[in-house]
Protein backbone atom coordinates (compact mmCIF):
# COMPACT_ATOMS: atom_id res chain seq x y z
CA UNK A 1 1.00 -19.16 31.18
CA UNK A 2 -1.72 -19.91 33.64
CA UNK A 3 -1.07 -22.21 36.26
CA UNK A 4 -4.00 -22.80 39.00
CA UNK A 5 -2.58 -25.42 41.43
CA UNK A 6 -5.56 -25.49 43.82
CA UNK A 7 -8.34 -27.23 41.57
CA UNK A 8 -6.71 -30.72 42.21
CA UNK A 9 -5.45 -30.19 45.75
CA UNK A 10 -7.01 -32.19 48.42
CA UNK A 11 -6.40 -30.08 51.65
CA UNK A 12 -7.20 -27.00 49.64
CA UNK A 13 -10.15 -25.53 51.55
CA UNK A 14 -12.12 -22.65 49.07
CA UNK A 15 -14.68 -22.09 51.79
CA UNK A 16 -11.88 -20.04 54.25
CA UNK A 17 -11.55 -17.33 52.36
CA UNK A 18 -9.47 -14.71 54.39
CA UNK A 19 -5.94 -14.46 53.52
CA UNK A 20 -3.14 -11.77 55.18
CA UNK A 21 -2.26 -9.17 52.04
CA UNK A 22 1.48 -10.02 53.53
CA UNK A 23 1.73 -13.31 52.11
CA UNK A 24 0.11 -12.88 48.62
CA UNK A 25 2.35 -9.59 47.53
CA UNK A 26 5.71 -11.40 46.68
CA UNK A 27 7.51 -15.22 46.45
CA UNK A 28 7.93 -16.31 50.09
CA UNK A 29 10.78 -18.93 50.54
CA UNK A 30 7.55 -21.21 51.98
CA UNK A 31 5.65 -20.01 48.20
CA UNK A 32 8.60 -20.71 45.96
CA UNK A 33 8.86 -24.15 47.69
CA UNK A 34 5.43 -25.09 47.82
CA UNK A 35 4.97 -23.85 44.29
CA UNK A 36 8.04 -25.89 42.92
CA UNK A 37 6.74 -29.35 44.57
CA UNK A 38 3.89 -28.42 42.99
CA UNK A 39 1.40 -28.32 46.37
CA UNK A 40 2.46 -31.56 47.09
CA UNK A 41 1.86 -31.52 51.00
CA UNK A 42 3.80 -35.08 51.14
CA UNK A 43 6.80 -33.14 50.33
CA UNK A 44 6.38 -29.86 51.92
CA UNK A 45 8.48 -29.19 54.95
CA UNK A 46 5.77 -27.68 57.00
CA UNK A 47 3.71 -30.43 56.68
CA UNK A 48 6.56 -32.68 58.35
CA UNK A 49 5.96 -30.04 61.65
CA UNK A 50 2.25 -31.81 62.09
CA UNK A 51 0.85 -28.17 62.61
CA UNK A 52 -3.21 -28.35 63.04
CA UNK A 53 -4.11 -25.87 60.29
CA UNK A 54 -5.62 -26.78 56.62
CA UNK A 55 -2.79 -25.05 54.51
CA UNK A 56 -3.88 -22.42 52.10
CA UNK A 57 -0.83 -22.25 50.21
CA UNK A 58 -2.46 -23.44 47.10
CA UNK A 59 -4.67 -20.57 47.29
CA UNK A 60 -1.64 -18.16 47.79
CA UNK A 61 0.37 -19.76 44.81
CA UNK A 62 -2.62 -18.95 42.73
CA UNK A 63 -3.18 -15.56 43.66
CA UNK A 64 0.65 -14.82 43.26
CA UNK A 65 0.48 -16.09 40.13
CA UNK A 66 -2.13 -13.98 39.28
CA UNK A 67 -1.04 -10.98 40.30
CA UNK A 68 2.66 -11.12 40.43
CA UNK A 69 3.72 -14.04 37.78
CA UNK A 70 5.42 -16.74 38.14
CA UNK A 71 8.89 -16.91 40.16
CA UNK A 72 12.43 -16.20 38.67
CA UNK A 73 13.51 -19.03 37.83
CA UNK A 74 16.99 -18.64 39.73
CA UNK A 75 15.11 -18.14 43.14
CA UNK A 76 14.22 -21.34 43.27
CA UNK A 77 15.01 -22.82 46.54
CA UNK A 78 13.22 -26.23 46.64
């Protein structure tokens, strides 16, 4: 199954394209909960920390996805 999350995500900014290897090699707690609200920034719990960054989450749930799958199921934390 192919999921890309990021076409129909508003803050999702293609243009910055530099991400840390870190974050896109395994399911972060931040990934598995971003990915199971479905990049819904209303819900996401960083979002509620007003931090002045456009989040590229989106564009690390799709490159996980790509390269390592999609989460087990009984991780999910969100």
């Amino acid at each position: 199954m192919e999921r890309i999350v990021s076409e129909n995500i508003d803050m999702y900014s293609p243009e910055v394209q530099e991400m840390s290897d870190s974050i896109t090699q395994n399911w972060t707690e931040q990934a598995l909960e971003c990915y199971y609200i479905n990049c819904n920034c209303k819900e996401c719990s960083i979002s509620r920390g007003n931090y002045s960054f456009i989040c590229q989450m989106p564009k690390v749930i799709d490159t996980l996805l790509q390269t390592v799958g999609e989460p087990e199921k009984e991780r999910k934390t969100a």
